[in-house]
N, C-alpha and C. Protein backbone atom coordinates (compact mmCIF):
# COMPACT_ATOMS: atom_id res chain seq x y z
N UNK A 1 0.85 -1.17 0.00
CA UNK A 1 0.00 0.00 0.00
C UNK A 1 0.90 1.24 0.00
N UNK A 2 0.80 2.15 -0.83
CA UNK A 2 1.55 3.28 -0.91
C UNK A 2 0.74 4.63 -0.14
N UNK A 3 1.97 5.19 0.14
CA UNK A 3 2.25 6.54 1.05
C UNK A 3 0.42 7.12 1.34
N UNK A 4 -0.03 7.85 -0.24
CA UNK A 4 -1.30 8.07 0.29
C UNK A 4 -1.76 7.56 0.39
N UNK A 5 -2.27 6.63 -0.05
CA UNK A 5 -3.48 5.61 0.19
C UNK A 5 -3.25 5.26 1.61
N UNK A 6 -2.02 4.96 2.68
CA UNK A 6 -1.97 5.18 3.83
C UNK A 6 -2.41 6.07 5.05
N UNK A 7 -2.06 7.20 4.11
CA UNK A 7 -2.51 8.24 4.36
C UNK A 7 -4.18 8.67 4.31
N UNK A 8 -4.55 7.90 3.27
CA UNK A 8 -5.83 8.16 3.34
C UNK A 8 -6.50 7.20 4.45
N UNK A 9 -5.95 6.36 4.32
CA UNK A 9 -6.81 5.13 5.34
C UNK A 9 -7.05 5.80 6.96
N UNK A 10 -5.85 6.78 7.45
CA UNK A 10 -5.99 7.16 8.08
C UNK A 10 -6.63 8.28 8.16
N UNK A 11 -7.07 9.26 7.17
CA UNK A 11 -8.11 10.31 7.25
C UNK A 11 -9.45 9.62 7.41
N UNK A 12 -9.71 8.65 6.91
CA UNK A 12 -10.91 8.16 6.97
C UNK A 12 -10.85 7.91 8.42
N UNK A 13 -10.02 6.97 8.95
CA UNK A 13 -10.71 6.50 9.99
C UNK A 13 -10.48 7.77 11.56
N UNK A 14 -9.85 8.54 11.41
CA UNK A 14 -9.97 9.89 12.05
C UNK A 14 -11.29 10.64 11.82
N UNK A 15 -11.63 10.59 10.41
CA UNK A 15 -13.16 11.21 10.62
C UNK A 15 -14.15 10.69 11.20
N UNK A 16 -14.21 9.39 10.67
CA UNK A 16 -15.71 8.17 11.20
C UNK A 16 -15.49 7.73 12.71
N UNK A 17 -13.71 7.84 13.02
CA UNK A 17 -13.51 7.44 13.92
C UNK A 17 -14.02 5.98 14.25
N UNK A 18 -13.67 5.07 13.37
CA UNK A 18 -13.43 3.91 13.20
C UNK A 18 -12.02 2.83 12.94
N UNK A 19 -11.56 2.04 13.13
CA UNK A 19 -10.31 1.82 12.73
C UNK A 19 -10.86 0.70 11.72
N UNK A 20 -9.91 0.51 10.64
CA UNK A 20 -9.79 -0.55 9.55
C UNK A 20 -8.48 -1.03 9.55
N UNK A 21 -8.47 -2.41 9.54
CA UNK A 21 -7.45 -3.27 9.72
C UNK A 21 -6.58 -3.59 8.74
N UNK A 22 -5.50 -3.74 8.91
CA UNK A 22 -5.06 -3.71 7.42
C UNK A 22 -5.27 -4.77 6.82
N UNK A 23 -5.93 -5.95 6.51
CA UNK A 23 -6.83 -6.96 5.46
C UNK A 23 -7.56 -6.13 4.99
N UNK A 24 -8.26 -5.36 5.85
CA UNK A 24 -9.08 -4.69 5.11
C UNK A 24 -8.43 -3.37 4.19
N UNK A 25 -7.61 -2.74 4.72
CA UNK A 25 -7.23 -1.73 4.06
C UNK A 25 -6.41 -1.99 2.68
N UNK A 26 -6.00 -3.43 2.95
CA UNK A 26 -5.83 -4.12 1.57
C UNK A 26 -6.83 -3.62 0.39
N UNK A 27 -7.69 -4.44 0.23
CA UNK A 27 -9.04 -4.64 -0.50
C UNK A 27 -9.87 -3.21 -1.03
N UNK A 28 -8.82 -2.20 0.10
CA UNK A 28 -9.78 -0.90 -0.66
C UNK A 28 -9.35 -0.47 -2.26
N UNK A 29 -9.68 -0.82 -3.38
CA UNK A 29 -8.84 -0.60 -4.06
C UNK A 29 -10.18 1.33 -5.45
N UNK A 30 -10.94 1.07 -5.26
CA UNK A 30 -11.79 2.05 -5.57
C UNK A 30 -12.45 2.78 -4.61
N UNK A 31 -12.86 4.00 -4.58
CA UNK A 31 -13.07 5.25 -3.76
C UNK A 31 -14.06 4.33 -3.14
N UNK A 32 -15.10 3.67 -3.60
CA UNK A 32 -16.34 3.00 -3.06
C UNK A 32 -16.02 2.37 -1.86
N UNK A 33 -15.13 1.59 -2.34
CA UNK A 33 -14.74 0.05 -1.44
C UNK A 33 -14.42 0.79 0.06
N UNK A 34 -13.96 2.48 0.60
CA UNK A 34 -13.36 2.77 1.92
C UNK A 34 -15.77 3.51 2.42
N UNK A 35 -16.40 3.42 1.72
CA UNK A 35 -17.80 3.10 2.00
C UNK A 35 -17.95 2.30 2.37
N UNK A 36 -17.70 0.68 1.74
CA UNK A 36 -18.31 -0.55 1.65
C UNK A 36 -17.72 -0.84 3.32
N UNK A 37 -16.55 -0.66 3.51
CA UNK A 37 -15.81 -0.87 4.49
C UNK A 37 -16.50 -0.53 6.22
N UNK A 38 -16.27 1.44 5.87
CA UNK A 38 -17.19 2.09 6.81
C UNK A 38 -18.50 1.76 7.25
N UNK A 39 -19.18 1.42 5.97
CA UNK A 39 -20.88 0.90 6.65
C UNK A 39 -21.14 -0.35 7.60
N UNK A 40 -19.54 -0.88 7.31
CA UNK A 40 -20.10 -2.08 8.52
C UNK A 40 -19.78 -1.85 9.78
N UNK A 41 -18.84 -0.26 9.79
CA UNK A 41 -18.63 -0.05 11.35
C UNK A 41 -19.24 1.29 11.95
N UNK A 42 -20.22 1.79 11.48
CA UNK A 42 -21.13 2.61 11.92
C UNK A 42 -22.58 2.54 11.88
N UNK A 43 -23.23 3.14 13.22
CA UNK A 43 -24.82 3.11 12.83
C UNK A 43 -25.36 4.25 12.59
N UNK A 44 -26.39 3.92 11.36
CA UNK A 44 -27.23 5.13 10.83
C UNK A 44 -28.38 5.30 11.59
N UNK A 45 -28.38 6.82 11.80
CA UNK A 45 -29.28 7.24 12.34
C UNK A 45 -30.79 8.13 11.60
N UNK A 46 -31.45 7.07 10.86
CA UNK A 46 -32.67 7.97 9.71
C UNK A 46 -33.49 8.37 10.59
N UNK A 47 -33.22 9.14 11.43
CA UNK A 47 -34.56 9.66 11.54
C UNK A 47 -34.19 11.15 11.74
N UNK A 48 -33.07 11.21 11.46
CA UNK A 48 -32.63 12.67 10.85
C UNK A 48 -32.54 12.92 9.55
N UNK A 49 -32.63 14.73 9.05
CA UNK A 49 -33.07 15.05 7.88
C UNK A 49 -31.24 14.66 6.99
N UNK A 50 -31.39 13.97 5.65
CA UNK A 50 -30.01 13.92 4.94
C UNK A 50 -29.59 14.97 4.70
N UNK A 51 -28.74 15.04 4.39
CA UNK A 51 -27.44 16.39 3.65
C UNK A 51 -27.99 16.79 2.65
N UNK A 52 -28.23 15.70 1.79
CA UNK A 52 -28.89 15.60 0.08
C UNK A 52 -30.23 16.51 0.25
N UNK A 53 -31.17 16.54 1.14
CA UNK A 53 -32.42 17.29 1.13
C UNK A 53 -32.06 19.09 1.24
N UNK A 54 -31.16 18.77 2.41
CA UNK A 54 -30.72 20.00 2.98
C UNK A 54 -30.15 21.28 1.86
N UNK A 55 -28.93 20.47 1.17
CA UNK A 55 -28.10 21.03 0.02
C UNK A 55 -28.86 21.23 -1.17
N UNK A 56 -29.91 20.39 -1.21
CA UNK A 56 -30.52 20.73 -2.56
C UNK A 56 -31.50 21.82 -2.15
N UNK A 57 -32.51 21.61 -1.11
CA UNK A 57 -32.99 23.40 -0.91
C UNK A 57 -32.41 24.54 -0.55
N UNK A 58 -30.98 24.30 -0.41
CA UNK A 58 -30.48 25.63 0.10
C UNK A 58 -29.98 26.44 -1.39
N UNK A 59 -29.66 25.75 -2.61
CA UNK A 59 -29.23 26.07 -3.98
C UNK A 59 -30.41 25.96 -4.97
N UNK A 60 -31.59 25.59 -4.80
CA UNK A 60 -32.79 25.30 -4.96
C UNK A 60 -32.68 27.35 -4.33
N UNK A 61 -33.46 27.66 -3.12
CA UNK A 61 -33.25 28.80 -3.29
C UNK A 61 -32.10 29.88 -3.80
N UNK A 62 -31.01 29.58 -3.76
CA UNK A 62 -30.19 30.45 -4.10
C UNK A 62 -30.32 30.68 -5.54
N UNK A 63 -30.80 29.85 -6.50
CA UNK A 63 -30.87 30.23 -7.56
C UNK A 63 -31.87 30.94 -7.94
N UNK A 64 -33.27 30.70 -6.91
CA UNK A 64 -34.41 31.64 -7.33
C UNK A 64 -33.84 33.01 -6.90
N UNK A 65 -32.71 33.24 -5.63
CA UNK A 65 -32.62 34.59 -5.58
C UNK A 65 -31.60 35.02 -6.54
N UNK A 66 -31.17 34.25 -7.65
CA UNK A 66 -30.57 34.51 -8.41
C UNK A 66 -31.25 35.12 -10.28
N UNK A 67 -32.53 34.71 -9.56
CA UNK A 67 -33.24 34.79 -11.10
C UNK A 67 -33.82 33.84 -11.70
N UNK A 68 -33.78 32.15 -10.98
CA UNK A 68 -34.31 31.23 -12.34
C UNK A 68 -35.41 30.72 -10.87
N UNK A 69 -36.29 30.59 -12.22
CA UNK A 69 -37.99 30.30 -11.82
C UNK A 69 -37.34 29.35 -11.10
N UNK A 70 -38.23 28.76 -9.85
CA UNK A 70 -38.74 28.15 -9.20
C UNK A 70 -39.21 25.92 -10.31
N UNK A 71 -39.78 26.49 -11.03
CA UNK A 71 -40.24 25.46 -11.76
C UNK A 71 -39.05 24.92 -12.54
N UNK A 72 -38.40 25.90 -13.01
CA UNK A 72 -37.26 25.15 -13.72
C UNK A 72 -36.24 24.31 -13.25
N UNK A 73 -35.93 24.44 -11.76
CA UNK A 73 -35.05 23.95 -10.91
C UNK A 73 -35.75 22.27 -10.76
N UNK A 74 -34.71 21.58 -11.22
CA UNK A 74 -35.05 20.54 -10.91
C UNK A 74 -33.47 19.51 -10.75
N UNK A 75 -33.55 18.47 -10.09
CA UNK A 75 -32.01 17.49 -10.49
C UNK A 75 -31.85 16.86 -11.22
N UNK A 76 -32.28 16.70 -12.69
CA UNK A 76 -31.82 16.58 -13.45
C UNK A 76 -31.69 17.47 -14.29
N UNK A 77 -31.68 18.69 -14.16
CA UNK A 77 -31.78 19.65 -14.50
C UNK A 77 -30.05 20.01 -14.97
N UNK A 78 -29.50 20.33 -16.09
CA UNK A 78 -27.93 20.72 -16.43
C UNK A 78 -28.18 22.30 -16.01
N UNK A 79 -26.98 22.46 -15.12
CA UNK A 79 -26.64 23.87 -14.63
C UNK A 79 -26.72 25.06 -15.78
N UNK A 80 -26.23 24.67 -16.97
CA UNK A 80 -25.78 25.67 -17.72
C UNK A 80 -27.54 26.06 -18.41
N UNK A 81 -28.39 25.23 -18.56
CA UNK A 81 -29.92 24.96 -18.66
C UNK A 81 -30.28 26.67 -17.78
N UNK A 82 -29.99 26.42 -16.49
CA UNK A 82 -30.33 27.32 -15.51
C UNK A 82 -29.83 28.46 -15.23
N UNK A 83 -28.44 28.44 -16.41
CA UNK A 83 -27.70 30.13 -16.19
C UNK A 83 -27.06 30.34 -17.59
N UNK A 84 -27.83 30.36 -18.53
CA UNK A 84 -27.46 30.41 -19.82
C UNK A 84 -27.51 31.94 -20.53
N UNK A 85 -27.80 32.82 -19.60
CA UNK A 85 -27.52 33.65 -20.06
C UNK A 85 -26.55 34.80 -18.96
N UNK A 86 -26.00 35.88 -19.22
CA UNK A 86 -25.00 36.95 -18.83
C UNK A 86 -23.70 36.22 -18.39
N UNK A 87 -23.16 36.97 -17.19
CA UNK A 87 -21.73 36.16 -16.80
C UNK A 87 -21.87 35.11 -15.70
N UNK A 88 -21.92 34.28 -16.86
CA UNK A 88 -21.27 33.04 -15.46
C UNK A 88 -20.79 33.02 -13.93
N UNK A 89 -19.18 34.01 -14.49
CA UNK A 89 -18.59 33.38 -12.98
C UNK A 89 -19.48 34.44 -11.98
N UNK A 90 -19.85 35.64 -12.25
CA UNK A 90 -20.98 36.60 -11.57
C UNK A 90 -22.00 35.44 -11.08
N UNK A 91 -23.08 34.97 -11.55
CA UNK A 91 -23.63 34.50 -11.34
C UNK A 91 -23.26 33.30 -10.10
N UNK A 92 -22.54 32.30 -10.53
CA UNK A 92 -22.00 31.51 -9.69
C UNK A 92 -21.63 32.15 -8.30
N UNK A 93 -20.66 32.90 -8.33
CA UNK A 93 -19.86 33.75 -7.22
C UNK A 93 -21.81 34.63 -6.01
N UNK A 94 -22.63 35.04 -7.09
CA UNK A 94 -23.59 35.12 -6.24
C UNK A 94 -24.48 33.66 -5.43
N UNK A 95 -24.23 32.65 -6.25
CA UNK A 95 -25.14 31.51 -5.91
C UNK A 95 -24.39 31.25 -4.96
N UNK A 96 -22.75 30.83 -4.72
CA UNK A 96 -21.89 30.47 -3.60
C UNK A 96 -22.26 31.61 -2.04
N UNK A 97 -22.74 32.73 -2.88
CA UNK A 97 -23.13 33.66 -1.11
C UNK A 97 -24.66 33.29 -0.93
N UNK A 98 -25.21 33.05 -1.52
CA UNK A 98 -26.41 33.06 -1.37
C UNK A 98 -26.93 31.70 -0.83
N UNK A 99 -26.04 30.33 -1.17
CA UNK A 99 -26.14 29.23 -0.04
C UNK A 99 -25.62 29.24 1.19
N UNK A 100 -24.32 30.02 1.16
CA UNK A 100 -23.48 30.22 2.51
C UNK A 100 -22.50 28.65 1.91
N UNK A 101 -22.18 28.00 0.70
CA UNK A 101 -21.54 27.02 1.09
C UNK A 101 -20.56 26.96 -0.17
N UNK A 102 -19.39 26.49 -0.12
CA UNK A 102 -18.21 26.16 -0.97
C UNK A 102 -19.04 25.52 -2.41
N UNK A 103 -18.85 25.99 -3.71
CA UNK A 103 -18.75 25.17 -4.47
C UNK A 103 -17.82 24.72 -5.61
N UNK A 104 -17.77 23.88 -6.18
CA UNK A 104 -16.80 23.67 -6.99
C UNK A 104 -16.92 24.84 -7.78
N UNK A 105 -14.99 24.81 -8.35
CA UNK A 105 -14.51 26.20 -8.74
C UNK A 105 -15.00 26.19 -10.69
N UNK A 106 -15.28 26.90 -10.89
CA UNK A 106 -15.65 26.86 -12.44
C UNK A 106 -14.48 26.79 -12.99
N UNK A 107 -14.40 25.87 -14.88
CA UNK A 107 -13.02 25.77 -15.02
C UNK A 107 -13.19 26.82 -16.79
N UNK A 108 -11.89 26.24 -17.62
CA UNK A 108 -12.28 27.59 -18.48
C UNK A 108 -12.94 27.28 -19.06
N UNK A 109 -13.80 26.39 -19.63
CA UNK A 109 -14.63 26.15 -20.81
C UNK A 109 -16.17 26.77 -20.23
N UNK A 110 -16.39 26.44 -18.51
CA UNK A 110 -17.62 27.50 -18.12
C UNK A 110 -17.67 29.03 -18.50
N UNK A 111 -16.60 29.46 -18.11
CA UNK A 111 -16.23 31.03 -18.24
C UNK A 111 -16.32 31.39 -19.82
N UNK A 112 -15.63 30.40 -20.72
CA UNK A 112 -15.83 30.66 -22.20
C UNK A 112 -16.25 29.53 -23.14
N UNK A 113 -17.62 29.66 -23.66
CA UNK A 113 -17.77 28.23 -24.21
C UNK A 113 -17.53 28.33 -25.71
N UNK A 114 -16.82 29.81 -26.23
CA UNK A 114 -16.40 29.32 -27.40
C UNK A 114 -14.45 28.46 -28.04
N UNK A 115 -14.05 28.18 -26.41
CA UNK A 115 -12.71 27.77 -26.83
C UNK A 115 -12.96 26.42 -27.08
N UNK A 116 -12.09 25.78 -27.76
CA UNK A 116 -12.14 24.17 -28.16
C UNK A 116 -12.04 23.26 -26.96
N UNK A 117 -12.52 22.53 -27.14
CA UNK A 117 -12.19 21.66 -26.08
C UNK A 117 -10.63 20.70 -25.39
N UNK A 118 -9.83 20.70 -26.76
CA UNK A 118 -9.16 19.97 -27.04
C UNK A 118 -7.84 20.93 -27.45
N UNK A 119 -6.87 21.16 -26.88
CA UNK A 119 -5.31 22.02 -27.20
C UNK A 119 -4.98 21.26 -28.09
N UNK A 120 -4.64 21.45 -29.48
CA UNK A 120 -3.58 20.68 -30.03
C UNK A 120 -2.43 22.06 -30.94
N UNK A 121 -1.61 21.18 -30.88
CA UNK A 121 -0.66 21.41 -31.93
C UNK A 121 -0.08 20.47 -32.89
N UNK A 122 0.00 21.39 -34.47
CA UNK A 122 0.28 21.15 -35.19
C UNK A 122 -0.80 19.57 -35.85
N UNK A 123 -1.84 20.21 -35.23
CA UNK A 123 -3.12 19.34 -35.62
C UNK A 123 -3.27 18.02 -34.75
N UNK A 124 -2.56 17.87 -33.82
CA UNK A 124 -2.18 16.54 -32.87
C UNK A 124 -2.66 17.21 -31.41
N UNK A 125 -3.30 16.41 -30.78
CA UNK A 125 -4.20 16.81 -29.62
C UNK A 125 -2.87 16.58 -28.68
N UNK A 126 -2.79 17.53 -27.69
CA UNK A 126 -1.93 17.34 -26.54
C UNK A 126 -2.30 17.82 -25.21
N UNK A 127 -3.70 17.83 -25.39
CA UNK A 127 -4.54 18.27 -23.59
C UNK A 127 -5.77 18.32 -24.10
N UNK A 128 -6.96 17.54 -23.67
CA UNK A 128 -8.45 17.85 -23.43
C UNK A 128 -8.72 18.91 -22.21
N UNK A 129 -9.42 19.60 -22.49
CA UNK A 129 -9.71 20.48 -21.40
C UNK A 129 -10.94 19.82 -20.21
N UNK A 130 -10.83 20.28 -19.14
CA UNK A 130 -11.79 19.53 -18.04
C UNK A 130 -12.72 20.02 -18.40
N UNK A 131 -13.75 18.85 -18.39
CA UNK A 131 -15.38 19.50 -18.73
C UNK A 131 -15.94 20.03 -17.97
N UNK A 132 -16.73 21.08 -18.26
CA UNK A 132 -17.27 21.95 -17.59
C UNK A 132 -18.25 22.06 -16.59
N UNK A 133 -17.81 22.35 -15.44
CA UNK A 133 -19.03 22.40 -14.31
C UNK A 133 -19.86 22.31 -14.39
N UNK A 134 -20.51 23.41 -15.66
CA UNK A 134 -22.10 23.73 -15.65
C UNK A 134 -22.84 22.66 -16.72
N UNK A 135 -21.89 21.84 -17.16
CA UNK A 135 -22.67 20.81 -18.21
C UNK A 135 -23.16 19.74 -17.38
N UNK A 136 -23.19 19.55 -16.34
CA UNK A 136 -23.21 18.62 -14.93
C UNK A 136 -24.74 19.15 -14.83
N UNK A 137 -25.34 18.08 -13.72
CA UNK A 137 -26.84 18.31 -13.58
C UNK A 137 -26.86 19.15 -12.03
N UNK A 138 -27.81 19.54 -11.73
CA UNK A 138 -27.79 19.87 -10.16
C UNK A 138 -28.05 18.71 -9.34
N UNK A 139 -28.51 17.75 -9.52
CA UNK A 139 -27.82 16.48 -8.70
C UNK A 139 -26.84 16.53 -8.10
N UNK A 140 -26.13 16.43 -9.49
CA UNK A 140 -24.31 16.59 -9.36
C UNK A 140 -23.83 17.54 -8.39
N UNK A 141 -24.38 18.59 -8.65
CA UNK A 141 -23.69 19.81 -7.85
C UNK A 141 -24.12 19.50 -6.64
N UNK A 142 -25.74 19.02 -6.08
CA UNK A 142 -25.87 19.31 -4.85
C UNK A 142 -24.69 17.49 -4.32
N UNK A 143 -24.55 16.93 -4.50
CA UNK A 143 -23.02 15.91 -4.44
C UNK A 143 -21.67 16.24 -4.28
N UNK A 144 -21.31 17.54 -5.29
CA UNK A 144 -20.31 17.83 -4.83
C UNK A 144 -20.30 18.91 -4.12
N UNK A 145 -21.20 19.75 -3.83
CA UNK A 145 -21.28 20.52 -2.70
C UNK A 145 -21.40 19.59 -1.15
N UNK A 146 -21.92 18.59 -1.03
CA UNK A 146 -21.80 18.22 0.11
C UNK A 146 -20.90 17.64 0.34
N UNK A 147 -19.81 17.63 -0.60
CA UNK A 147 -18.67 16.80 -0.33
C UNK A 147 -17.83 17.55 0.46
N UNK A 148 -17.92 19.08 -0.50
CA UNK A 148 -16.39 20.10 -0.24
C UNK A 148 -16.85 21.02 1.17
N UNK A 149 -18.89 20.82 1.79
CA UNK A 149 -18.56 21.63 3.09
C UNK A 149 -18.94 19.94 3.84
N UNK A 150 -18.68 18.93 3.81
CA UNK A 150 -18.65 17.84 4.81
C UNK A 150 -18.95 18.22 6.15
N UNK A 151 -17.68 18.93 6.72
CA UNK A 151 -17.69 19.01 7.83
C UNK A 151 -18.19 20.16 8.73
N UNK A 152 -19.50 20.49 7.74
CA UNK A 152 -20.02 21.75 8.37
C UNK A 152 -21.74 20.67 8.50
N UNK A 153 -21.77 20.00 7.18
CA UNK A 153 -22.92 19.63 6.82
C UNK A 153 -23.37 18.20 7.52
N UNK A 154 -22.28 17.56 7.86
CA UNK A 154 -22.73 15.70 7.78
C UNK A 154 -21.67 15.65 9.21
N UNK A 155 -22.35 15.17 10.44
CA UNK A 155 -22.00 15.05 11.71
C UNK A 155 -21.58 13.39 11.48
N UNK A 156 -20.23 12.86 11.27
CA UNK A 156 -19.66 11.42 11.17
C UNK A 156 -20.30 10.25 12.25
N UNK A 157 -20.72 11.07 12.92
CA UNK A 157 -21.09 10.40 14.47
C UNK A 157 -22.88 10.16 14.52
N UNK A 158 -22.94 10.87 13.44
CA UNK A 158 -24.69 10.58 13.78
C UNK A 158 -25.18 10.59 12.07
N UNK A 159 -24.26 9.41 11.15
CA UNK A 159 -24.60 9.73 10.04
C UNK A 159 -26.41 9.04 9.44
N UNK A 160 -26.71 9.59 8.60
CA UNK A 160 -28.33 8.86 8.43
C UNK A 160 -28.22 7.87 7.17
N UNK A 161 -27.43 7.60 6.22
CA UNK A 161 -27.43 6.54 5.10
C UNK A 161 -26.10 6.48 4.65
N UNK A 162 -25.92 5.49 3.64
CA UNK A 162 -24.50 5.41 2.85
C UNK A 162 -23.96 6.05 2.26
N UNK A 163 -24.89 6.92 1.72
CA UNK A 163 -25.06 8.56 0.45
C UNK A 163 -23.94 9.44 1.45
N UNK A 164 -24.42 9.84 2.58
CA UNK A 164 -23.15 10.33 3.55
C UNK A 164 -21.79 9.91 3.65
N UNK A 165 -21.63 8.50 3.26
CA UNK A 165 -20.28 8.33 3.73
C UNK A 165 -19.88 8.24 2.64
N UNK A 166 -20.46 8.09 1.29
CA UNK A 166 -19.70 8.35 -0.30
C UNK A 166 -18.93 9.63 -0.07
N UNK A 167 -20.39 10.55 -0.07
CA UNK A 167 -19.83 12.04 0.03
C UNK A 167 -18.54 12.42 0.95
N UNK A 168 -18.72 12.10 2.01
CA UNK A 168 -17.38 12.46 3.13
C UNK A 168 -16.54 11.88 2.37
N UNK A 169 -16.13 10.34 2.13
CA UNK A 169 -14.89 10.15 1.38
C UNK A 169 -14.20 10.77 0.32
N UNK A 170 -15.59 11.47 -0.55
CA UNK A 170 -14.80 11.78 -1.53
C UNK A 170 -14.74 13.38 -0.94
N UNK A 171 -15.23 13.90 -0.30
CA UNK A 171 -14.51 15.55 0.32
C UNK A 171 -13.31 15.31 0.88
N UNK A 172 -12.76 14.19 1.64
CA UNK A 172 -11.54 13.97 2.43
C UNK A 172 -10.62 13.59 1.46
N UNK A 173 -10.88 12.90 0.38
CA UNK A 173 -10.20 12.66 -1.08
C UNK A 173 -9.48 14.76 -1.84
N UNK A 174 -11.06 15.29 -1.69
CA UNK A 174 -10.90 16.32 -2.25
C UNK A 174 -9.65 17.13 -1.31
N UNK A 175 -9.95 17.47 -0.02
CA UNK A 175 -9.69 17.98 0.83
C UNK A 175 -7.90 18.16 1.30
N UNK A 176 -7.99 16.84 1.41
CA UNK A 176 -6.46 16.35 1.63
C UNK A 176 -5.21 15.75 0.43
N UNK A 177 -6.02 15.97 -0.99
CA UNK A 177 -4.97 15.43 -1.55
C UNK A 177 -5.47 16.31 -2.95
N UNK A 178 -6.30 17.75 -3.04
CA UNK A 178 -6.15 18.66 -4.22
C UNK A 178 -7.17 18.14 -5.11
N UNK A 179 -7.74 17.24 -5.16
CA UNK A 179 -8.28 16.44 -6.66
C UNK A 179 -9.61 16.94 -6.47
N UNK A 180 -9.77 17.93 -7.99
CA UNK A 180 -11.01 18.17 -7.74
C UNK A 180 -12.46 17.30 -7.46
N UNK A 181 -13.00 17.68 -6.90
CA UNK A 181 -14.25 17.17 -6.09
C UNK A 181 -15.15 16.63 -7.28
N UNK A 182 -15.16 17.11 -8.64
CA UNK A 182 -15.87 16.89 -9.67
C UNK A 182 -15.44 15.78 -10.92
N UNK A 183 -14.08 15.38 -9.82
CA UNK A 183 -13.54 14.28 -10.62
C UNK A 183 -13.28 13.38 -10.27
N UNK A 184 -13.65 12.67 -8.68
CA UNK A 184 -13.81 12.01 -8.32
C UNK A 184 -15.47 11.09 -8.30
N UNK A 185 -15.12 10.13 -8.25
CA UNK A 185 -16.29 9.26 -8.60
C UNK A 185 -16.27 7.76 -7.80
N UNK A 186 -17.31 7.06 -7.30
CA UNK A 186 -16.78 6.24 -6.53
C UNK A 186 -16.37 4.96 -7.06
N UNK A 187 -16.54 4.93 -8.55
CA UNK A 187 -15.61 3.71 -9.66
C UNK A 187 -14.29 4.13 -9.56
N UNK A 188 -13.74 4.99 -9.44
CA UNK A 188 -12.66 5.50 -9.63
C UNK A 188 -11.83 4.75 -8.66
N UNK A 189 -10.89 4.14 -9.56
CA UNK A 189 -9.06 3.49 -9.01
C UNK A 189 -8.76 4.34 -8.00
N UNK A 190 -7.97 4.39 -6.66
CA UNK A 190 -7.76 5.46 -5.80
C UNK A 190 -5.92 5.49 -6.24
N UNK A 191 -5.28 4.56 -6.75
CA UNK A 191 -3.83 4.59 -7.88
C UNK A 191 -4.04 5.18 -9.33
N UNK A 192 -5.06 4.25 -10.13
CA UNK A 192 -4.75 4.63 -11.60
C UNK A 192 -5.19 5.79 -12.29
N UNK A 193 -6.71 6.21 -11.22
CA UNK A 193 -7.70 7.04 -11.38
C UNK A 193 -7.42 8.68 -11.29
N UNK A 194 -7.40 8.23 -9.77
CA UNK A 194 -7.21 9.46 -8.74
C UNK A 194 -5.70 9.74 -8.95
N UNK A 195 -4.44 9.03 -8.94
CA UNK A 195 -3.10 9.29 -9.04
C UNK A 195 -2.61 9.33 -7.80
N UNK A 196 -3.33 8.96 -6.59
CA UNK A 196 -2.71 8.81 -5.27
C UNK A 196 -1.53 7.43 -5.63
N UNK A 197 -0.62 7.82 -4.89
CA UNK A 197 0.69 6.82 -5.03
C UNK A 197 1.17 5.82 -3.69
């Protein structure tokens, strides 16, 4: 097991405050598997309200005080659907005050959607550009918003379903080792994927 992934084993179990053994810490080999792990050493408590309800009405309003109907807001709904017109990062930068919560950072193809997707030279591709925030659904967003404020939003000690402990892993993924929050996924290799070593 290499350096982070050590490293990670131990953020996890500092948050949940659980320990995992190393057989087990073997076997974690996708973001999922340090979930699959956690759920057998904590109890859920449903009869509290989820993160997921919480995060989605708090950006659910922020966007009506931003301008988009009420009706249009929905989760499957693509962001860019919901702010397709004036400036973007304006817009965004108001929706982030208007929940009170961190969201993922817009990259350049949000800010400008007439650059290519794809850098090449001399007609040979040598960088895809990261796809864009706002082509994502609000699902998505209200997911990775609960990832990146975790520890404001989701109490480890009194969690209510599994949906919680995806999210925390992948904010402590985000958190402690740079990788954006919007590129993590819980198929994702935590070596080949993610690039933890």
């Amino acid at each position: 097991m290499s350096l982070d992934t050590v490293e990670l084993v131990m953020q996890v179990e500092e948050t949940f405050n659980v320990s995992i053994a190393d057989h087990e810490a073997e076997g974690i080999v996708h973001v999922g598997d340090f979930s699959r792990v956690i759920r057998d050493k904590v109890q859920f408590h449903a009869d509290q309200k989820c993160a997921s309800e919480i995060v989605y009405q708090k950006i659910e309003k922020g966007l009506e005080g931003i301008g988009v109907e009420k009706d249009a807001i929905r989760p499957d709904c693509t962001i860019i659907d919901l702010l397709k017109t004036g400036n973007i990062q304006h817009k965004w930068n108001e929706l982030e005050k208007k929940t009170g919560l961190k969201l993922p950072k817009l990259v350049l193809l949000d800010k400008n959607r007439e650059l290519k997707r794809e850098i090449s030279l001399f007609g040979i591709t040598i960088k895809k550009r990261v796809r864009p925030i706002t082509e994502n659904t609000i699902g998505q967003l209200v997911d990775w918003t609960i990832s990146m404020n975790h520890e404001e939003l989701i109490d480890s000690n009194s969690l209510t379903n599994q949906y919680e402990i995806d999210r925390v892993v992948c904010g402590i993924i985000q958190q402690y080792h740079g990788i954006p929050v919007n590129e993590i996924e819980l198929h994702h290799a935590i070596t080949s994927d993610l690039g933890l070593d």
